[in-house]
N, C-alpha and C. Protein backbone atom coordinates (compact mmCIF):
# COMPACT_ATOMS: atom_id res chain seq x y z
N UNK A 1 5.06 20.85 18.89
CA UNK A 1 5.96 20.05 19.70
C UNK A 1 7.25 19.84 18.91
N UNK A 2 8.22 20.44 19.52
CA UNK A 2 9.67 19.88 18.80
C UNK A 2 10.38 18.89 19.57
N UNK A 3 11.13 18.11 18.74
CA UNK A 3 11.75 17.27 18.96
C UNK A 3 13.60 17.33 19.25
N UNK A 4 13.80 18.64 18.69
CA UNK A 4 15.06 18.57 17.75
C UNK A 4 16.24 19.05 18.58
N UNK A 5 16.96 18.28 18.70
CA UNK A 5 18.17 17.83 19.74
C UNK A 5 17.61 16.62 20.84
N UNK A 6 16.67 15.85 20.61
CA UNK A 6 15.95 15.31 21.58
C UNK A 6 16.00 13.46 20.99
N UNK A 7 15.99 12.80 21.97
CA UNK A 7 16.34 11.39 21.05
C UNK A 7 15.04 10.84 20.79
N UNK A 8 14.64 9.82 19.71
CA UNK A 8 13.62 9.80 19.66
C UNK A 8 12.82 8.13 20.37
N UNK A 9 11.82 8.09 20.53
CA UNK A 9 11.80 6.91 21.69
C UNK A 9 11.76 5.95 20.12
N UNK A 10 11.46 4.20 20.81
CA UNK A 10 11.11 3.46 19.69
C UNK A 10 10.42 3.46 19.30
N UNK A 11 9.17 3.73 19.82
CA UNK A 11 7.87 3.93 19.13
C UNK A 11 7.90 4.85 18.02
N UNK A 12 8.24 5.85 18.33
CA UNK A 12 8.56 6.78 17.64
C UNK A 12 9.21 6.64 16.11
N UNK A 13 10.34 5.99 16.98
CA UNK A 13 11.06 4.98 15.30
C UNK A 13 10.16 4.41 14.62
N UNK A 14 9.73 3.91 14.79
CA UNK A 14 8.96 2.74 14.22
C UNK A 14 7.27 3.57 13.38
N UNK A 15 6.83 4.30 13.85
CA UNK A 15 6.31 5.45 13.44
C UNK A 15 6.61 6.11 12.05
N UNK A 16 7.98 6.51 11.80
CA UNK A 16 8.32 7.05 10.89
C UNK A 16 8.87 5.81 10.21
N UNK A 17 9.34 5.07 10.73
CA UNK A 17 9.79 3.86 9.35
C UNK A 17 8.44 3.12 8.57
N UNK A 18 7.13 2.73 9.46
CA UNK A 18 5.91 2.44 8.34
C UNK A 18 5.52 3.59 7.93
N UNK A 19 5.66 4.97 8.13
CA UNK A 19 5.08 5.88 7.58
C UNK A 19 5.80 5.81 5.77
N UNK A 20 7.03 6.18 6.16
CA UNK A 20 7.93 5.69 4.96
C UNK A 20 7.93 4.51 3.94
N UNK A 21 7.88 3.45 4.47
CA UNK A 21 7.46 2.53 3.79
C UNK A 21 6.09 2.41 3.16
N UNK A 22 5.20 2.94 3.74
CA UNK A 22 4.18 3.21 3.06
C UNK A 22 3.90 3.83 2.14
N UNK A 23 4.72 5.08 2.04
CA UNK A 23 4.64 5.87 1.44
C UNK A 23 5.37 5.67 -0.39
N UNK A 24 6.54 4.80 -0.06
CA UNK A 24 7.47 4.21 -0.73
C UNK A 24 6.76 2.96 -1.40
N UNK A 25 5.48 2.45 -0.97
CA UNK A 25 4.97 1.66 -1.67
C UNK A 25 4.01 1.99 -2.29
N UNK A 26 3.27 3.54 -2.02
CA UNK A 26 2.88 4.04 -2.90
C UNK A 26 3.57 4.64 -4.13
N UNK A 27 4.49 4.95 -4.05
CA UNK A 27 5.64 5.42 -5.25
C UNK A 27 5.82 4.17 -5.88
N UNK A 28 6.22 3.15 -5.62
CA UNK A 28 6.40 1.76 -6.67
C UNK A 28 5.17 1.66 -6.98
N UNK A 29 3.68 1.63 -6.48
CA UNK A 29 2.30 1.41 -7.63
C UNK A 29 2.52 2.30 -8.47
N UNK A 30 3.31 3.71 -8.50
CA UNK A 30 2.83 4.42 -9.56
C UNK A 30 2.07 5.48 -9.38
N UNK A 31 0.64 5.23 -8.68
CA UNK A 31 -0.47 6.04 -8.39
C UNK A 31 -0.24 6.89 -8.18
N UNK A 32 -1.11 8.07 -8.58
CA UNK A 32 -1.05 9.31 -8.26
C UNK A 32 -1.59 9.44 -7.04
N UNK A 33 -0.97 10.33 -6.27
CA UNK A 33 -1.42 10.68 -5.06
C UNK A 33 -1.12 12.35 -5.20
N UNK A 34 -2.37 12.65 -4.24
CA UNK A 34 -2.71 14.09 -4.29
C UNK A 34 -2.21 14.68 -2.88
N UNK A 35 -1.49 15.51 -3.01
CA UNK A 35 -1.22 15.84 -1.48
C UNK A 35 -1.76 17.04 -0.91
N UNK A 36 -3.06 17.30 -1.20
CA UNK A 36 -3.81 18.35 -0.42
C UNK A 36 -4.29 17.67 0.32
N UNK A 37 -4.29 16.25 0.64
CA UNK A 37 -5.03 15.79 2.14
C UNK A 37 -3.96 14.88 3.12
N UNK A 38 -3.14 15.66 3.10
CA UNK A 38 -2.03 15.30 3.82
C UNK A 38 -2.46 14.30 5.19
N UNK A 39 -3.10 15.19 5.79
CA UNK A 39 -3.88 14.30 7.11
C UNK A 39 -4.29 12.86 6.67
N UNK A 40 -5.26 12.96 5.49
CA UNK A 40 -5.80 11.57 5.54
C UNK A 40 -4.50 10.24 4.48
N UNK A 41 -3.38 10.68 3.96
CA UNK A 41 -2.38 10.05 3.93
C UNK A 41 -1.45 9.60 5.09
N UNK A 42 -0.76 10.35 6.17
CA UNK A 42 -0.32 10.21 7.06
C UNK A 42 -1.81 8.85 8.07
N UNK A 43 -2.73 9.05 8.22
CA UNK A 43 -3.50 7.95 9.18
C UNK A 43 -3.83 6.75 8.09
N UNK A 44 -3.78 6.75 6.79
CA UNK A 44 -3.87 5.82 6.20
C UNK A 44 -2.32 5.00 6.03
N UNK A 45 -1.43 5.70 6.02
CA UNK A 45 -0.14 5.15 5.88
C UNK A 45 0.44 4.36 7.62
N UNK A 46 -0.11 4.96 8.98
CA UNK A 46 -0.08 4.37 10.07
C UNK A 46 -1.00 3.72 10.71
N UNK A 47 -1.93 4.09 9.44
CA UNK A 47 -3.15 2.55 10.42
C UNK A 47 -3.89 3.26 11.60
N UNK A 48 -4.47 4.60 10.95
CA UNK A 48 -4.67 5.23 12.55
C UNK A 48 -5.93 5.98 11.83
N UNK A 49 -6.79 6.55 12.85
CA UNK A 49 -7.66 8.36 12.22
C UNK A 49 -7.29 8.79 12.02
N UNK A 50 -8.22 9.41 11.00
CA UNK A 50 -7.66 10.93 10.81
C UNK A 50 -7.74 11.75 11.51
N UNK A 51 -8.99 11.65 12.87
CA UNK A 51 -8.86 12.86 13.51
C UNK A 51 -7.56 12.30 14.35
N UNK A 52 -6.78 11.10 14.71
CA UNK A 52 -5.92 10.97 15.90
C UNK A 52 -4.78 11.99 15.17
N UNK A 53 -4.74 12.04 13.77
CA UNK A 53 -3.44 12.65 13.42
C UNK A 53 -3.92 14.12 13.70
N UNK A 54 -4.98 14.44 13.46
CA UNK A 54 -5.35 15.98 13.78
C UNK A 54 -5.35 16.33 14.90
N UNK A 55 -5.07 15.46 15.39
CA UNK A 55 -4.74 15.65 17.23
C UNK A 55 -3.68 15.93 17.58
């Protein structure tokens, strides 16, 4: 699904801004994070499944 030239709704916004912030608060702990499980970062960073993101 592309998006690109397309506006994005608010939900949507809001989507990528806790994704970010989450992500950004993993960078200030420090912690290493492994990114071969991309999936299960993205549903842990939005509060969601993992299978909803595999969806």
């Amino acid at each position: 699904m592309s998006f690109q030239g397309k506006e994005f709704t608010v939900e949507m916004k809001q989507l990528v801004v806790d994704l970010k912030l989450h992500f950004d608060t993993e960078k200030k702990l420090g912690k290493f994070v492994s990114t071969k499980n991309a999936t299960k970062r993205v549903a842990q960073g939005l509060g969601i499944g993992e299978a909803t993101v595999k969806r």
